[in-house]
Protein backbone atom coordinates (compact mmCIF):
# COMPACT_ATOMS: atom_id res chain seq x y z
CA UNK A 1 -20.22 9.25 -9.74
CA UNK A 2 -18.32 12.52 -9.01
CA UNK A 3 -16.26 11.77 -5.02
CA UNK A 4 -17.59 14.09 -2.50
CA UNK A 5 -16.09 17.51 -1.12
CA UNK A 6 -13.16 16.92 1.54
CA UNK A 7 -14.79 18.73 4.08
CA UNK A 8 -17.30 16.02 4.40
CA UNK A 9 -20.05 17.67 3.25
CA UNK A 10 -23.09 15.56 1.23
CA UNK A 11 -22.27 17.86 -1.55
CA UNK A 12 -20.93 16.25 -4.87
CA UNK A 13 -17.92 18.39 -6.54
CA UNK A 14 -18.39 20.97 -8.75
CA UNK A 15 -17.73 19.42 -12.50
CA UNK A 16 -14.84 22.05 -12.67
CA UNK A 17 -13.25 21.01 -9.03
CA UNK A 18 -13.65 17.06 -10.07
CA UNK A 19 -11.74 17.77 -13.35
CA UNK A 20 -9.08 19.75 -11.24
CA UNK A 21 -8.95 16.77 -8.53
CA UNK A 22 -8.70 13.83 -10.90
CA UNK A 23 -6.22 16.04 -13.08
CA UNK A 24 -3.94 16.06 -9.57
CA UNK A 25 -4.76 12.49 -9.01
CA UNK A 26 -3.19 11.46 -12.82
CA UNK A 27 -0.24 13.44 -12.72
CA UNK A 28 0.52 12.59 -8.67
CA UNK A 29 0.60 8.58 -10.11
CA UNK A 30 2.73 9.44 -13.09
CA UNK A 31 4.90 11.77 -10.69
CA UNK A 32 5.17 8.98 -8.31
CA UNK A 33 5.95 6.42 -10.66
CA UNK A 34 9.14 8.49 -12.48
CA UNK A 35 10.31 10.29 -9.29
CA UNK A 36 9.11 8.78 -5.77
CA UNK A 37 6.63 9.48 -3.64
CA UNK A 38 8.50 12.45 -1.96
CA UNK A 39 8.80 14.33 -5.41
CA UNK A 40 8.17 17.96 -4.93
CA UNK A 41 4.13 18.63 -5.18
CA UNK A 42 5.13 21.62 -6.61
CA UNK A 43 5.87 19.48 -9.65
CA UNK A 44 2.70 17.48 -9.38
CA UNK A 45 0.33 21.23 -9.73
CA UNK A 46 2.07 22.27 -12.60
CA UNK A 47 1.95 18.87 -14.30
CA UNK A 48 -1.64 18.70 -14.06
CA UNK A 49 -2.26 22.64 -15.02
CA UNK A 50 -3.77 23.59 -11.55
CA UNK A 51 -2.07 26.05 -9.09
CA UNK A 52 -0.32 25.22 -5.97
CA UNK A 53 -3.79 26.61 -4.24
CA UNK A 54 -6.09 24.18 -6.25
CA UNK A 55 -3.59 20.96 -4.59
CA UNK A 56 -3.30 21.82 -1.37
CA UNK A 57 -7.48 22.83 -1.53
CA UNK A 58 -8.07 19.43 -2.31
CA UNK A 59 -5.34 17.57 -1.22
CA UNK A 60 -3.68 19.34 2.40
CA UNK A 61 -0.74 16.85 3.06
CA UNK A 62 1.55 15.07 0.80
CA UNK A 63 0.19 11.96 2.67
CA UNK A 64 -3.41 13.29 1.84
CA UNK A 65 -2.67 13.19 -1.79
CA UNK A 66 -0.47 9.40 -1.36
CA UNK A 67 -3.37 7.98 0.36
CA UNK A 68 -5.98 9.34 -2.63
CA UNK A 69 -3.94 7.53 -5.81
CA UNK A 70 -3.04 4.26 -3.71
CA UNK A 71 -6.97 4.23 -2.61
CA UNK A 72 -7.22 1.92 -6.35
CA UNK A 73 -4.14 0.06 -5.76
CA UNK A 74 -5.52 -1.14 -2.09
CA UNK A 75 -8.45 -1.97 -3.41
CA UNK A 76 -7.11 -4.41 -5.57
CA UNK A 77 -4.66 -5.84 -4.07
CA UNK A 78 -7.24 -6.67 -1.08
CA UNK A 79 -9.17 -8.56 -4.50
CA UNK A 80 -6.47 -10.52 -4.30
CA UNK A 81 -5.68 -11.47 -0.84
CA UNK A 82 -9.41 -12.91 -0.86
CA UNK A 83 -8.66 -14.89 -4.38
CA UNK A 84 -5.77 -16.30 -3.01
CA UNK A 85 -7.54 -17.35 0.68
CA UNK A 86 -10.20 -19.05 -1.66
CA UNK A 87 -7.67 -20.69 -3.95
CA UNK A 88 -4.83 -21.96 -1.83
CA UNK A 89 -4.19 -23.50 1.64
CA UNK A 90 -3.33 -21.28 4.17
CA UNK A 91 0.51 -21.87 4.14
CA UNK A 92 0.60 -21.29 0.68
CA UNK A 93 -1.90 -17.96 0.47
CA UNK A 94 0.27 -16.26 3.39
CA UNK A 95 3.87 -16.96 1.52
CA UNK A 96 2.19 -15.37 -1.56
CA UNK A 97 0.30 -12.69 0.29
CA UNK A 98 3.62 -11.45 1.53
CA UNK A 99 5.17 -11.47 -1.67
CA UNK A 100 2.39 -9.57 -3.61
CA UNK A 101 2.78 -7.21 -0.98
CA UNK A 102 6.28 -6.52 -0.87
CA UNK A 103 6.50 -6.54 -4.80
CA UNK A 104 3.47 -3.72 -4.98
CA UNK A 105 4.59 -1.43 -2.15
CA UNK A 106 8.00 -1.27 -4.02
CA UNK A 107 6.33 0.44 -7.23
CA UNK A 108 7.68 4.32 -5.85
CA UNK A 109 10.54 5.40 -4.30
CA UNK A 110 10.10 5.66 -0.68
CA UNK A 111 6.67 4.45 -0.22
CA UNK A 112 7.83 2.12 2.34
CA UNK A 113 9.00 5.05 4.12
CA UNK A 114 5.90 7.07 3.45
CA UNK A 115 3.92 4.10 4.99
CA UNK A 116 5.82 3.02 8.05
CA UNK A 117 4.99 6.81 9.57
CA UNK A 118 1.14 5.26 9.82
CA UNK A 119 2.77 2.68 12.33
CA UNK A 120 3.06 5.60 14.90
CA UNK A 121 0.84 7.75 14.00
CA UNK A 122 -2.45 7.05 13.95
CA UNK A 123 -3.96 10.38 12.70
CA UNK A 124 -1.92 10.48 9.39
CA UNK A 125 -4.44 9.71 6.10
CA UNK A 126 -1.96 6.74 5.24
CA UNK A 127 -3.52 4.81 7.98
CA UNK A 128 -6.42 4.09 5.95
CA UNK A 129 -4.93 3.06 3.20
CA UNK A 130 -2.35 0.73 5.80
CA UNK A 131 -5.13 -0.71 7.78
CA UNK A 132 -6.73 -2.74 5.84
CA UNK A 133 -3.85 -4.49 4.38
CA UNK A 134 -2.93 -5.11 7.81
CA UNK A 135 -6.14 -6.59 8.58
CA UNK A 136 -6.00 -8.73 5.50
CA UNK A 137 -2.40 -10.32 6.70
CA UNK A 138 -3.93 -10.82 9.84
CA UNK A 139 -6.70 -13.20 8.60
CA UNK A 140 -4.28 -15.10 6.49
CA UNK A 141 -1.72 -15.59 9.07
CA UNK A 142 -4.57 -16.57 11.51
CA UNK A 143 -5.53 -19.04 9.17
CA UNK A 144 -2.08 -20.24 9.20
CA UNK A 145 -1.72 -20.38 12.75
CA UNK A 146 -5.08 -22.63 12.75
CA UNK A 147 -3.37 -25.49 10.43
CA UNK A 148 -0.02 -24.97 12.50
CA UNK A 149 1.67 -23.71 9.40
CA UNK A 150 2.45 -20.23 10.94
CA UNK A 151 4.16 -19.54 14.61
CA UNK A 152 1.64 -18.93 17.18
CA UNK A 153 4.06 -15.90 18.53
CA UNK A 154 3.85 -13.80 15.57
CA UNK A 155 1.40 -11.06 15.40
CA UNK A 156 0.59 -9.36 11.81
CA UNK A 157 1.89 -5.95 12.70
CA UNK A 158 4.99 -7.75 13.19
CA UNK A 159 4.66 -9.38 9.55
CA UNK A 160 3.91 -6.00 7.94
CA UNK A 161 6.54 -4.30 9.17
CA UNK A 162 9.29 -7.23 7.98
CA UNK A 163 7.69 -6.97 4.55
CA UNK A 164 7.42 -3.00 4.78
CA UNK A 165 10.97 -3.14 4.81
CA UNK A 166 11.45 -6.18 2.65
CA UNK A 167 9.66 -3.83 -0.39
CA UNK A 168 12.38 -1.22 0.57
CA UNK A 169 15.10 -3.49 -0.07
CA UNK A 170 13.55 -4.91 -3.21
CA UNK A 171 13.15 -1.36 -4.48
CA UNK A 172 16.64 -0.14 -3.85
CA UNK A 173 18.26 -3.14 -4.78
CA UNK A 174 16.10 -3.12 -8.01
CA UNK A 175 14.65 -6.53 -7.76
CA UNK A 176 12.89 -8.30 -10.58
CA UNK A 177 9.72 -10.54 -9.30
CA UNK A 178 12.03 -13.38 -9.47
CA UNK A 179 14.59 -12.04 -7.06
CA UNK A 180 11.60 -10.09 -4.63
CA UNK A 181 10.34 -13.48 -4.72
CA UNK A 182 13.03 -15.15 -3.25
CA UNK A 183 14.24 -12.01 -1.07
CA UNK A 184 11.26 -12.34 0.79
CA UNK A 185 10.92 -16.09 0.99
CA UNK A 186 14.11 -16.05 2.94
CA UNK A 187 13.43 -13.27 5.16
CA UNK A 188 10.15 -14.68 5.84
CA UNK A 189 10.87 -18.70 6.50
CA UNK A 190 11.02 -17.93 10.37
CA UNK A 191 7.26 -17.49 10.39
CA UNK A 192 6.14 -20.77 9.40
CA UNK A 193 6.94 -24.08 11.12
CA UNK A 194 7.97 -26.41 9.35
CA UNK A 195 6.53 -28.46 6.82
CA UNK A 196 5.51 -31.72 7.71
CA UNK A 197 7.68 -34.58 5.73
């Protein structure tokens, strides 16, 4: 089904402007992926054969365009958060929330970054992409806090922002999912009580 026009309009692209969109969309990813998310968008037009006009048309911010290519990655990492409440107790779904997190948000350069400007500003198009993984960390850790596994005093923006800048740390200091793991194990062992013996 072709997305709609930006301007919020019930119209459907044009088969020509939909080819031009998801052309910017697959060479923003592949961009992202080799460079960072703050690699010129200059770059990312001529890589997908459109003109600087045709991106910024479609896509008006750098964060406009972010937001757009991590729309599939939110989606399924929320997939998970719910297989994981389903699947494990609550202790055990929030310590591996956190670490599914902080692995995926390490996959560009400076994405972190990129996402921690949603934490004070509430108009920029990350915060949709943000939000809901925020309210997903909230439900686990609630459920946490309901078997006594998690600290009562922690709030999930607080959690989000210690694993925002866990998956900077794992990304600079080029991690595998073995060392992440264990990164943010230790960073996060202050939010649950302890286990009982």
């Amino acid at each position: 089904m072709p997305v709609r026009a930006d301007s919020g309009t019930s119209r459907p692209l044009r088969a020509d402007a939909q080819r031009n969109r998801d052309a910017i969309l697959d060479a923003a990813r592949e961009t992202f992926e080799a460079e960072g998310v703050l690699a010129p968008l200059d770059g990312i037009a001529l890589r997908a054969g459109v003109g600087n006009a045709t991106l910024y048309r479609n896509f008006p911010t750098r964060d406009d365009l972010l937001a757009a290519v991590l729309q599939t990655n939110t989606a399924a990492a929320l997939e998970e958060a719910a297989e994981l409440a389903r699947t494990l107790p609550p202790r055990e779904a929030l310590a591996e929330w956190l670490v599914r997190m902080a692995w995926q948000m390490r996959i560009w350069h400076d994405l972190p970054y990129c996402l921690s400007t949603a934490c004070v500003d509430p108009d920029s198009p990350l915060t949709a992409t943000r939000s809901p993984l925020l309210d997903r960390t909230g439900v686990l850790l609630d459920q946490a806090k309901r078997t006594g596994d998690a600290r009562g005093a922690v709030t999930a923006e607080e959690v989000f922002e210690l694993v925002t800048t866990l998956s900077w740390g794992v990304d600079r200091f080029g991690d595998d999912e073995q060392a992440a793991r264990r990164r943010v194990g230790l960073a996060t062992a202050g939010l649950f009580t302890e286990p009982v013996r």
